[in-house]
C-alpha atoms as a PDB file:
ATOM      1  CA  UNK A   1     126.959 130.452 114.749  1.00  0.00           C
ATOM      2  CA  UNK A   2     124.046 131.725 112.708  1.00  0.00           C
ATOM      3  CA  UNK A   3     124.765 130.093 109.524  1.00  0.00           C
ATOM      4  CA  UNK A   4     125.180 126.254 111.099  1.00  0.00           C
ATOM      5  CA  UNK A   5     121.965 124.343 111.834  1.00  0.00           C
ATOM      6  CA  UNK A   6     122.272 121.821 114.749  1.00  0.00           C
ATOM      7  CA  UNK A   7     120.443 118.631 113.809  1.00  0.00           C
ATOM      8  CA  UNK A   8     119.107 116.124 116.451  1.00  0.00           C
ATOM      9  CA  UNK A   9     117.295 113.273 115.507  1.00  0.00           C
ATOM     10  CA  UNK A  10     115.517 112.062 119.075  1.00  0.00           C
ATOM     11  CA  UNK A  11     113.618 109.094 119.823  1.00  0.00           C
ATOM     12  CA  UNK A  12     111.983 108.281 123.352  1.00  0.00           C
ATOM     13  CA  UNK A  13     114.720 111.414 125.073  1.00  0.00           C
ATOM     14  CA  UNK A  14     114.449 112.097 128.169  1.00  0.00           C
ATOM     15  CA  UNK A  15     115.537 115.819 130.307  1.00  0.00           C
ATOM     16  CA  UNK A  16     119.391 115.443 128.590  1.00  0.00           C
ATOM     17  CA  UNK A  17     117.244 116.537 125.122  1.00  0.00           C
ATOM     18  CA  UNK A  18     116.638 119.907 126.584  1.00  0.00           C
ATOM     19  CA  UNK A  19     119.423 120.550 128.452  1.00  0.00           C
ATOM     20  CA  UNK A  20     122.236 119.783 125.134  1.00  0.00           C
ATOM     21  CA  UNK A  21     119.890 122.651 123.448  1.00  0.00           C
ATOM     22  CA  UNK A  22     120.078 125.314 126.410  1.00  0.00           C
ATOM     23  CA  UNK A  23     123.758 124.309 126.530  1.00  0.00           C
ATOM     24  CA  UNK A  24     123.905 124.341 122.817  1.00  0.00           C
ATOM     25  CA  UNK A  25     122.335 127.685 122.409  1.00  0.00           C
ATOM     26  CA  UNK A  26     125.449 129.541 123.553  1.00  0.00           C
ATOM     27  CA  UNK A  27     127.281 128.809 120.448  1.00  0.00           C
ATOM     28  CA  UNK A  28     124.429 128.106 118.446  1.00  0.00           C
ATOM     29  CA  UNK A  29     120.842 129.551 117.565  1.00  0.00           C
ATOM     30  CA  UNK A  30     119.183 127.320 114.967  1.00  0.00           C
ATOM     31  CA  UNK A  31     118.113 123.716 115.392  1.00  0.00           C
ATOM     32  CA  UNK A  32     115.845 121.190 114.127  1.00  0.00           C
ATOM     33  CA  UNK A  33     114.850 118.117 116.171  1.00  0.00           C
ATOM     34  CA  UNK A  34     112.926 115.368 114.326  1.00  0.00           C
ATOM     35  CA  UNK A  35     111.194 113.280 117.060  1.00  0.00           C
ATOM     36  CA  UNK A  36     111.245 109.746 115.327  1.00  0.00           C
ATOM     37  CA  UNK A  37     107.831 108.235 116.541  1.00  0.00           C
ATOM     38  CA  UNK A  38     108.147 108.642 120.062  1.00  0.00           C
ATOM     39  CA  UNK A  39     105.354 106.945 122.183  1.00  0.00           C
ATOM     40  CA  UNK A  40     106.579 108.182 126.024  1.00  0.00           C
ATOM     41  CA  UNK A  41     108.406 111.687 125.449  1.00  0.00           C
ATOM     42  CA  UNK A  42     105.582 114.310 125.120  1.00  0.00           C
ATOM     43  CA  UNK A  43     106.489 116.338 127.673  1.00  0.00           C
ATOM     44  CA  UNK A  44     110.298 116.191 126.719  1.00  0.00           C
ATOM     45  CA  UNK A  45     109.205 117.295 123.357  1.00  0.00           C
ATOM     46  CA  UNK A  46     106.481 120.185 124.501  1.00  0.00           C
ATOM     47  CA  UNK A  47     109.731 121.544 126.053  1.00  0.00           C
ATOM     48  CA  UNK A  48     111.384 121.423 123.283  1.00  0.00           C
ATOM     49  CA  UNK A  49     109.112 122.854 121.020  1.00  0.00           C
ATOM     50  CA  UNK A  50     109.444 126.355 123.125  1.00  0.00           C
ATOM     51  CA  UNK A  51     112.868 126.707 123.476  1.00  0.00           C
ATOM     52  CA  UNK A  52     114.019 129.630 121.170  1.00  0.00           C
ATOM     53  CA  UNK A  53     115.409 128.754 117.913  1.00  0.00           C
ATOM     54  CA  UNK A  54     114.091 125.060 117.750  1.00  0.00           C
ATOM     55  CA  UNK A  55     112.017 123.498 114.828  1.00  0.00           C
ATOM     56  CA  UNK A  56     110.282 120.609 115.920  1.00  0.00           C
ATOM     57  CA  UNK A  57     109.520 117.558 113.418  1.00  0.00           C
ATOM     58  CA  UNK A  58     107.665 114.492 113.758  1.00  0.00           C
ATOM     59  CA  UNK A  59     107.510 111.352 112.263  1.00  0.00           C
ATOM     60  CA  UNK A  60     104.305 109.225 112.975  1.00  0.00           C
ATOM     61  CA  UNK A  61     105.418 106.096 113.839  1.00  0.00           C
ATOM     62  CA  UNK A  62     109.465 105.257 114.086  1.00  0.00           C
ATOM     63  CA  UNK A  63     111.298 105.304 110.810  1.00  0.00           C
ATOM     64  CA  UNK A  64     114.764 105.124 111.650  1.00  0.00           C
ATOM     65  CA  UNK A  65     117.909 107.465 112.606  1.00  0.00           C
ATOM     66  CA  UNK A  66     118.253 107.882 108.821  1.00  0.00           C
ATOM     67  CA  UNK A  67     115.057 108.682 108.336  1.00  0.00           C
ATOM     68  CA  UNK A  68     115.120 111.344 110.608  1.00  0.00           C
ATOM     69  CA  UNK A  69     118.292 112.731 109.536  1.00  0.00           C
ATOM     70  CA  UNK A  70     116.611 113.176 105.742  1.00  0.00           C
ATOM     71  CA  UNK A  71     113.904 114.973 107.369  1.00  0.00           C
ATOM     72  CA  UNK A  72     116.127 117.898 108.646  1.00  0.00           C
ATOM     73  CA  UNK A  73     118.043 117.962 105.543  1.00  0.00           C
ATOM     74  CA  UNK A  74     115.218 118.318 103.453  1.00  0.00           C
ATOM     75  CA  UNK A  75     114.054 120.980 105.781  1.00  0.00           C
ATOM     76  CA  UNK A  76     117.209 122.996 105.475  1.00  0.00           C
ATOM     77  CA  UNK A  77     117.167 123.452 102.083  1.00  0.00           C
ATOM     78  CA  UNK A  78     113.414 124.240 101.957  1.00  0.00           C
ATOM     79  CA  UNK A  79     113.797 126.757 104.584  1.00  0.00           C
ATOM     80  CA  UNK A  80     116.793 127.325 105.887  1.00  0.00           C
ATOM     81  CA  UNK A  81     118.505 129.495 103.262  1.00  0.00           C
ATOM     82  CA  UNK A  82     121.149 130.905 105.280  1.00  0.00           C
ATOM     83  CA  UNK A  83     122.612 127.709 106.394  1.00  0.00           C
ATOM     84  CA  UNK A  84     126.159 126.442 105.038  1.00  0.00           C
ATOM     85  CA  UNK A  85     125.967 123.541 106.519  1.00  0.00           C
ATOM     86  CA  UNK A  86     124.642 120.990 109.037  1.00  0.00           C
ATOM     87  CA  UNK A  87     126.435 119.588 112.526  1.00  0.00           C
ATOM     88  CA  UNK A  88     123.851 116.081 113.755  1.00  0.00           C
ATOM     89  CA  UNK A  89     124.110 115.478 117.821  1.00  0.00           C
ATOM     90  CA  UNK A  90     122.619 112.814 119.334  1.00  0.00           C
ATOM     91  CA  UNK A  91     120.196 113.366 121.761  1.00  0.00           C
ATOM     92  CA  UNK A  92     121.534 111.949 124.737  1.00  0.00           C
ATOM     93  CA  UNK A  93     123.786 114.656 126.001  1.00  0.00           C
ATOM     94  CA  UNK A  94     127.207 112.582 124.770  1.00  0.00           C
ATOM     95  CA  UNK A  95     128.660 115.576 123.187  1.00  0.00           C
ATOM     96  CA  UNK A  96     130.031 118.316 124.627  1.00  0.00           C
ATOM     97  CA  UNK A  97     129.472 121.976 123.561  1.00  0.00           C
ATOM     98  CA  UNK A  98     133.334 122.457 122.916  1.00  0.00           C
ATOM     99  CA  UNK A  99     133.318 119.182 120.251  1.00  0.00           C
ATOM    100  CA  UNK A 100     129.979 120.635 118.591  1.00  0.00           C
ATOM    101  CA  UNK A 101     131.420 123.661 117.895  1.00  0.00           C
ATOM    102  CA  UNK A 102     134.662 122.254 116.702  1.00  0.00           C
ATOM    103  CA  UNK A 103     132.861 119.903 114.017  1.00  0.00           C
ATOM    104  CA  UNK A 104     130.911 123.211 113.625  1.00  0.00           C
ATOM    105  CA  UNK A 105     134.434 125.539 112.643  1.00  0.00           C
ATOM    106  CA  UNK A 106     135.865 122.698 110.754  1.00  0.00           C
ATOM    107  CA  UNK A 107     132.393 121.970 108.413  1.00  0.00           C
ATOM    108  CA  UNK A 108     132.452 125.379 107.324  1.00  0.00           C
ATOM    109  CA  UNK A 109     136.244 125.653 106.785  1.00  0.00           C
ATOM    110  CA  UNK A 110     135.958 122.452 104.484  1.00  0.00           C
ATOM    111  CA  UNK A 111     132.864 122.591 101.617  1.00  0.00           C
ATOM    112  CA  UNK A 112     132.554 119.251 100.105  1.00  0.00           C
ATOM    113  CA  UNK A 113     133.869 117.460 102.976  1.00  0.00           C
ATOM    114  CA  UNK A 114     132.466 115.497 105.897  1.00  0.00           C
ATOM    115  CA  UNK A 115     133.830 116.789 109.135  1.00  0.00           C
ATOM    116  CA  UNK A 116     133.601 113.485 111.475  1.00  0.00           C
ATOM    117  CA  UNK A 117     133.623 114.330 115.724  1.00  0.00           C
ATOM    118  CA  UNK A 118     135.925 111.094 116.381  1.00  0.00           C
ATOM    119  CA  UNK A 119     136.299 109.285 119.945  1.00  0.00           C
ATOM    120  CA  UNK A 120     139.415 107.999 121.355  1.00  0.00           C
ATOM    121  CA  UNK A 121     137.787 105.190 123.093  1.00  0.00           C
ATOM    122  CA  UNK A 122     140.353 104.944 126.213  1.00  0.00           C
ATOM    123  CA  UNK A 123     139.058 105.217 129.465  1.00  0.00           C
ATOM    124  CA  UNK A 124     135.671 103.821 130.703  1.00  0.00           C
ATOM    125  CA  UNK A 125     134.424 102.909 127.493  1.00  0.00           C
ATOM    126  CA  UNK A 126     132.079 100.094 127.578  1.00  0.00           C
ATOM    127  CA  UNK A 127     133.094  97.094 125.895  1.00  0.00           C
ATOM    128  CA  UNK A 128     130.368  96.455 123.515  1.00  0.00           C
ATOM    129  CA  UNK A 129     131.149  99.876 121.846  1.00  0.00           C
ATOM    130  CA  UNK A 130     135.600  99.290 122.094  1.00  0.00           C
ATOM    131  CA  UNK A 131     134.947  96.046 120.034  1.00  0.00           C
ATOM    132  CA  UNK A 132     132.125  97.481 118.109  1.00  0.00           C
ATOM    133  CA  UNK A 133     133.885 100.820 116.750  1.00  0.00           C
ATOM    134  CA  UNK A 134     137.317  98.818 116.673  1.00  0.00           C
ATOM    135  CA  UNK A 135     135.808  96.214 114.250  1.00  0.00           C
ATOM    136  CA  UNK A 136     134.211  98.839 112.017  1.00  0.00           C
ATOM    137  CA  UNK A 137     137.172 100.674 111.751  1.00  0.00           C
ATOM    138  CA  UNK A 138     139.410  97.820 110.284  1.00  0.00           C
ATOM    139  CA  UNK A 139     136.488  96.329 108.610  1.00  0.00           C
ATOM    140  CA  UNK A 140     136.141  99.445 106.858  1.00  0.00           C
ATOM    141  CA  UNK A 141     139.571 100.065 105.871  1.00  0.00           C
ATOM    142  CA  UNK A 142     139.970  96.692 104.293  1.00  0.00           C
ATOM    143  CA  UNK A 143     136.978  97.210 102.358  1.00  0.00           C
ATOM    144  CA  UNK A 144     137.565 101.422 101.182  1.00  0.00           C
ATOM    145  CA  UNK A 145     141.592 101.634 102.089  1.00  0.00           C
ATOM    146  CA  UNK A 146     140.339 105.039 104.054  1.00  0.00           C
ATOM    147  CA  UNK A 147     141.330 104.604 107.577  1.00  0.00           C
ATOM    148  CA  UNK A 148     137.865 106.263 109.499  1.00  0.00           C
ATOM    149  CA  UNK A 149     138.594 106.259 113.393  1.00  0.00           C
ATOM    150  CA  UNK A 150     135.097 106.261 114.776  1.00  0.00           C
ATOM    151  CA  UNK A 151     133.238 105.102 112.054  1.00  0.00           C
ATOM    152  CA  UNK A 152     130.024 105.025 114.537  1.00  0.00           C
ATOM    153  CA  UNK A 153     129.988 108.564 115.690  1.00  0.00           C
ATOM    154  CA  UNK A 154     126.437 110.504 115.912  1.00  0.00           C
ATOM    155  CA  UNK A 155     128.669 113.877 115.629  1.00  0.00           C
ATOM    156  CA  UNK A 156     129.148 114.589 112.212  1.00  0.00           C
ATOM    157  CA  UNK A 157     129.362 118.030 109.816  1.00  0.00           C
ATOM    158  CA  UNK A 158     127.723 118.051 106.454  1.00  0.00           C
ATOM    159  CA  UNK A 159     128.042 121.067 104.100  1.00  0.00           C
ATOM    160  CA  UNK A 160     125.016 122.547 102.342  1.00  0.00           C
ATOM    161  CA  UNK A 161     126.403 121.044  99.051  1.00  0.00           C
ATOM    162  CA  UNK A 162     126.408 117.224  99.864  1.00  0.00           C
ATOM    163  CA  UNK A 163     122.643 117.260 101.545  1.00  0.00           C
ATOM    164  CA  UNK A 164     120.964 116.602  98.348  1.00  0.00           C
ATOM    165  CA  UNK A 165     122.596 113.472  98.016  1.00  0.00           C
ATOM    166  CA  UNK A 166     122.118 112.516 101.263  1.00  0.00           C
ATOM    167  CA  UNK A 167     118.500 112.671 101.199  1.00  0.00           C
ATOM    168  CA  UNK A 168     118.511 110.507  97.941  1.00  0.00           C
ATOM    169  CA  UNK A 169     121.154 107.913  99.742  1.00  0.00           C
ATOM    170  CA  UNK A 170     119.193 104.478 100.731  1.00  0.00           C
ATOM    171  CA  UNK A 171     119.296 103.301 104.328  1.00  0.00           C
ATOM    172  CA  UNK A 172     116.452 104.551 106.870  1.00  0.00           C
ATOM    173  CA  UNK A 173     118.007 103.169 109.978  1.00  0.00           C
ATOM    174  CA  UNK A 174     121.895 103.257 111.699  1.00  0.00           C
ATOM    175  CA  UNK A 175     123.175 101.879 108.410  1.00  0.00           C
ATOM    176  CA  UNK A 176     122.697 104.810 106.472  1.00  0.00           C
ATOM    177  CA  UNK A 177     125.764 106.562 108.378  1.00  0.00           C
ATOM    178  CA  UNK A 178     127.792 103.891 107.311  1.00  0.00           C
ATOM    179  CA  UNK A 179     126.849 104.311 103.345  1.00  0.00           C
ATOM    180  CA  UNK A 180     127.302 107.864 104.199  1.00  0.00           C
ATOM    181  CA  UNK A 181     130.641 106.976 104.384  1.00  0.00           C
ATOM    182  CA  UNK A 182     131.162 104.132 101.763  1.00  0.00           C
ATOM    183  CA  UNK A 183     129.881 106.995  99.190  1.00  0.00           C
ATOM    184  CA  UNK A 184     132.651 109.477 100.300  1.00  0.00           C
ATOM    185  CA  UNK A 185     134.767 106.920  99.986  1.00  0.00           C
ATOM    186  CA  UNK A 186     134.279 105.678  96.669  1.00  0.00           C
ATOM    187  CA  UNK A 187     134.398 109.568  95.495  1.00  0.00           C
ATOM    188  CA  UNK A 188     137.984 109.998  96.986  1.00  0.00           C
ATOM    189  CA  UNK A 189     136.662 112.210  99.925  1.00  0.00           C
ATOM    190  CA  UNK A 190     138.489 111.704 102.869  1.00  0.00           C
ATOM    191  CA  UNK A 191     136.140 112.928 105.881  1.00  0.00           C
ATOM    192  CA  UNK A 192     138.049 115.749 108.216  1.00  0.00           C
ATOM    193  CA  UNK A 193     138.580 113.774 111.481  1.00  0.00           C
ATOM    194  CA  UNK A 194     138.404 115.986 114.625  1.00  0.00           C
ATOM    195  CA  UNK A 195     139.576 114.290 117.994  1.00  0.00           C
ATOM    196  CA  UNK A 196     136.522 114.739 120.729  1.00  0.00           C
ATOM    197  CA  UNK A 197     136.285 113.459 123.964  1.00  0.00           C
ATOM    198  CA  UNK A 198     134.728 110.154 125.031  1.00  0.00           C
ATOM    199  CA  UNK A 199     131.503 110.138 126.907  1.00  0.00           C
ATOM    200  CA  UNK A 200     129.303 107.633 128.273  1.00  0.00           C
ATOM    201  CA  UNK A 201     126.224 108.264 130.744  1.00  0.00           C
ATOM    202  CA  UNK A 202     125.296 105.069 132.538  1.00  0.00           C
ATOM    203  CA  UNK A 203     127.081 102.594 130.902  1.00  0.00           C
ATOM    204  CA  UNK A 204     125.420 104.210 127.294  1.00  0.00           C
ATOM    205  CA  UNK A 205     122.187 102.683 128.345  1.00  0.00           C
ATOM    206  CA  UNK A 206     120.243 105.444 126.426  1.00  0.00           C
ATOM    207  CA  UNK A 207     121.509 104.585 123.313  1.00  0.00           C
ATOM    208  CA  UNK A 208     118.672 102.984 120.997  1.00  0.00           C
ATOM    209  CA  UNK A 209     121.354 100.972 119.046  1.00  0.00           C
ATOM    210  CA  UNK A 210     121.282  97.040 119.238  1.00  0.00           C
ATOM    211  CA  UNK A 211     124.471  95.427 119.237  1.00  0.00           C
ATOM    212  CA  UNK A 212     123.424  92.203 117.867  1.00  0.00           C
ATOM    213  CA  UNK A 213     120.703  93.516 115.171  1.00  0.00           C
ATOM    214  CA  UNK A 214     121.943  96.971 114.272  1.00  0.00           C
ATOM    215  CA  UNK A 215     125.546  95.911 113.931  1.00  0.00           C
ATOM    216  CA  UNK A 216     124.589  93.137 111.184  1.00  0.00           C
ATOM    217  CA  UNK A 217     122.494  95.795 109.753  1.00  0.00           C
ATOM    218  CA  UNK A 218     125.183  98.020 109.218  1.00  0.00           C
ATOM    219  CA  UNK A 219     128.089  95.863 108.458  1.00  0.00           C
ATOM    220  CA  UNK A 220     125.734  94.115 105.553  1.00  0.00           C
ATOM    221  CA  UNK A 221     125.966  97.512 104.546  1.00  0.00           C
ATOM    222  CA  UNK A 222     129.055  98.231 104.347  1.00  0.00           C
ATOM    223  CA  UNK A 223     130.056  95.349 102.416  1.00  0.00           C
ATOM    224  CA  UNK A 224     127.120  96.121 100.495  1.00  0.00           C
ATOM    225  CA  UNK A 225     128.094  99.434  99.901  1.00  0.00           C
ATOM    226  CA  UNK A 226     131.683  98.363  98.959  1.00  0.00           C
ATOM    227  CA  UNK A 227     131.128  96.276  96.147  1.00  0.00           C
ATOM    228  CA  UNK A 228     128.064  98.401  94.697  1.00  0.00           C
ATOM    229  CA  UNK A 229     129.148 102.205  94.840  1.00  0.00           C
ATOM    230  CA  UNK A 230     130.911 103.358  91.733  1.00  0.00           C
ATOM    231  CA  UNK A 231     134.381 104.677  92.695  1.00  0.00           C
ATOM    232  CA  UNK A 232     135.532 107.973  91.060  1.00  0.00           C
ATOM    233  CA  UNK A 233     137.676 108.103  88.473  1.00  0.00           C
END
């Protein structure tokens, strides 16, 4: 897909960075990683960098998923004119090719709309993420009354359209793809939900989230979010 941009914020990846691109690059031939301040991953990175169709980014010092993601976005639009729309992976190798590239279909079939890569969580899932994305989910719907299944998910479609406002949203860190969806929300804009499958690699250990700190983070925001964003009328 020539006219979708695959966006992968990365901070301290390891080989499963450069092995989603090459697997990536069957469906896909433009992508812009944004390594957030990483301190260990040169070599990852100098890999990265030569792999055809990749625009590398950097950050100085670690800003934040959020941060990251408003770096590519503001790099599409500057010079990626061709580009309909955005699909984010994370780094870590979680998502299949098959799941990209149905996020991919469905974010160009629906302008104005998030397209959201959801998880069943059944299976081995580890526990800290089955209460973690179960919570959200309710949490969410009690505060919006929209019913978002994997409110947590790195695998999300953005349309050319809705990337200014993203890059003038607040949050730097994991709680800026939670206002992400409090400002949808609020406008009446139901995100496209597309079932994926549910993958963990050792237990999820590579994830950079914190259960304790990130999840207050992010649920302050939400409720934060919820009370403060205008609702359409």
């Amino acid at each position: 897909m020539n006219d979708i941009a695959i966006v992968i914020p990365a901070y301290e990846p390891d080989d499963a960075l450069v092995v989603l691109i090459e697997r990536l690059r069957v469906g896909f031939d433009k992508f812009i990683v944004v390594d957030d301040g990483s301190k260990t991953a040169d070599e990852t990175f100098r890999r990265v960098e030569k792999m055809p169709g990749v625009t590398l980014l950097r950050h100085d010092v670690n800003r934040g998923k959020g941060a990251a993601l408003k770096t590519a976005f503001s790099k599409v639009l500057a010079d990626f004119p061709d580009v309909v729309g955005v699909v984010t992976v994370d780094a870590d190798g979680q998502h299949l090719p098959e799941d990209v590239a149905k996020v991919a279909e469905a974010t160009r079939a629906n302008p104005g709309r998030y397209t959201l890569g959801v998880r069943a969580f059944s299976g081995n899932v580890p526990l800290r993420s089955r209460f973690g994305n179960a919570w959200s989910r309710y949490f969410f719907f009690l505060l919006t009354g929209v019913m978002v299944y994997d409110t947590q998910t790195g695998l999300r479609g953005m349309p050319r359209d809705l990337l200014p406002e993203l890059i003038a949203m607040p949050g730097d860190r994991y709680e800026y793809e939670m206002r992400m969806l409090v400002a949808a929300a609020r406008k009446k804009l139901k995100p496209v939900q597309i079932q994926i499958q549910t993958v963990y690699l050792n237990d999820n250990k590579a994830s950079h989230f914190n259960p304790i700190r990130d999840s207050i983070r992010t649920q302050a925001t939400l409720l934060h979010a919820a009370f403060t964003t205008p609702r359409a009328k």
